[in-house]
C-alpha atoms as a PDB file:
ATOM      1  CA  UNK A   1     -16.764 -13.244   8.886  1.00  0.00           C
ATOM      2  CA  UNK A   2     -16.211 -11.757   5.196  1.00  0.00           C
ATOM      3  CA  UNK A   3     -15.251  -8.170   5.055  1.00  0.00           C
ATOM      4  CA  UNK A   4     -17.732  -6.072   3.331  1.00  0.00           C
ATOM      5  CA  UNK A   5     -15.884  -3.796   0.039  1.00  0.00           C
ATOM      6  CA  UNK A   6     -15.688  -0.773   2.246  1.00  0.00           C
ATOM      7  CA  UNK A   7     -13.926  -2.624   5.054  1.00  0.00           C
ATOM      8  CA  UNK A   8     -11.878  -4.400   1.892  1.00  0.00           C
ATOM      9  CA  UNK A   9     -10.694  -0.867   0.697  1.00  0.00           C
ATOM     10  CA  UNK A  10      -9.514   0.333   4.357  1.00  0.00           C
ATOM     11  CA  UNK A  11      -7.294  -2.400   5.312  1.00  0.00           C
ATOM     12  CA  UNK A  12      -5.462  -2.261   1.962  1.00  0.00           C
ATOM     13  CA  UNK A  13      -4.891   1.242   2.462  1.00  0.00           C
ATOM     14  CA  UNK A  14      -3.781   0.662   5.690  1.00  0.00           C
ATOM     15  CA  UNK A  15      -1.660  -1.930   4.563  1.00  0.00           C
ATOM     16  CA  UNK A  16      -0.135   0.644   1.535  1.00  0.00           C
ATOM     17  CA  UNK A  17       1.153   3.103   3.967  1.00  0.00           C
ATOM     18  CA  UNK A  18       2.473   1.175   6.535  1.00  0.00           C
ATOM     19  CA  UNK A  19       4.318  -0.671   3.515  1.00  0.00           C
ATOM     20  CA  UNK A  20       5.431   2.921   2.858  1.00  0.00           C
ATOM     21  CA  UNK A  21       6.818   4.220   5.704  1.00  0.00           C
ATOM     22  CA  UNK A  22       8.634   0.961   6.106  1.00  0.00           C
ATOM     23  CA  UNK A  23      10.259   1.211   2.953  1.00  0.00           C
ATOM     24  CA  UNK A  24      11.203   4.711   3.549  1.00  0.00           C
ATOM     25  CA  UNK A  25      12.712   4.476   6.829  1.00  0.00           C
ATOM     26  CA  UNK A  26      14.813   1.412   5.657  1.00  0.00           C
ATOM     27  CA  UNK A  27      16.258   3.056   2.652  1.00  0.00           C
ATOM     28  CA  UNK A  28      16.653   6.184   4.618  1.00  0.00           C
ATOM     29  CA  UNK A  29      18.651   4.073   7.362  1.00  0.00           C
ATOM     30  CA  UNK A  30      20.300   1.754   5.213  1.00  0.00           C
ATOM     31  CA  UNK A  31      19.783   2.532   1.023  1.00  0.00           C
ATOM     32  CA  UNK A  32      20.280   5.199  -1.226  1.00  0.00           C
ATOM     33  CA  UNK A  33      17.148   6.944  -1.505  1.00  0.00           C
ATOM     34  CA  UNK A  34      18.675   8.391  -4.825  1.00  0.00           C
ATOM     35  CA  UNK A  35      19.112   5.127  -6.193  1.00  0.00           C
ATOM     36  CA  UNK A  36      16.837   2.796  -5.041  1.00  0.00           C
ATOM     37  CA  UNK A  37      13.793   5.282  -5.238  1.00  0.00           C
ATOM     38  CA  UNK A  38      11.591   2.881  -7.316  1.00  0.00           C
ATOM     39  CA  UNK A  39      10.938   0.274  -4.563  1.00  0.00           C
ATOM     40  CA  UNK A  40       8.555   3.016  -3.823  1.00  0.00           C
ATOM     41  CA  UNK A  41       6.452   2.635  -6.097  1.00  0.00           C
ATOM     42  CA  UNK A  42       4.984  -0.531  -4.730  1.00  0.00           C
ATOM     43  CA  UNK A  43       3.336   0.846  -1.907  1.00  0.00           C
ATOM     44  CA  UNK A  44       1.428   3.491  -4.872  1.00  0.00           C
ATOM     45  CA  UNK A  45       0.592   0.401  -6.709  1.00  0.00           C
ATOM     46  CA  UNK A  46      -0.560  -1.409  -4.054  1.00  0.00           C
ATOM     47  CA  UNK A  47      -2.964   1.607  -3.128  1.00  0.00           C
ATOM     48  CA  UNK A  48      -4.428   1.815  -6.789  1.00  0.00           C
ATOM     49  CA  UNK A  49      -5.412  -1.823  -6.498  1.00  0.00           C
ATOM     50  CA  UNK A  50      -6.854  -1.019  -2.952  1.00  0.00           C
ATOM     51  CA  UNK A  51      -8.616   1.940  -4.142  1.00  0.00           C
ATOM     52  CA  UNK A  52     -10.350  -0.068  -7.604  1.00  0.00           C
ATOM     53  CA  UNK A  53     -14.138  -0.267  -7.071  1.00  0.00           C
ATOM     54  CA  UNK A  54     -15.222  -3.619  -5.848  1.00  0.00           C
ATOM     55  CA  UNK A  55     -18.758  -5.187  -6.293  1.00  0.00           C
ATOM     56  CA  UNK A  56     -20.552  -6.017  -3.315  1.00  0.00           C
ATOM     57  CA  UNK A  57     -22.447  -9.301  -2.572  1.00  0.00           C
ATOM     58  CA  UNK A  58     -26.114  -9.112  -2.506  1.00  0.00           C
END
């Protein structure tokens, strides 16, 4: 069953904060926020690609 671009855009979301919160309760438990702040920015650049408008299929 293929995902239609809507469905596409949802789960990568999805998948962008959970990514996040992850990441931020593992540096908060075990990094240096301070330091090790740009790991962050993955989750953000995994939402941008989620969020890039997608062509549908006829």
């Amino acid at each position: 069953m293929r995902r239609t671009p809507a469905e596409k855009r949802v789960l990568g979301l999805w998948t962008a904060v959970c990514l996040l919160v992850f990441l931020v309760a593992l540096l908060l438990w075990v990094g240096d926020l301070a330091l090790q702040w740009p790991v962050l920015l993955v989750p953000v650049l995994w939402a941008g690609i989620a969020l890039r408008p997608r062509r549908g299929r006829p």
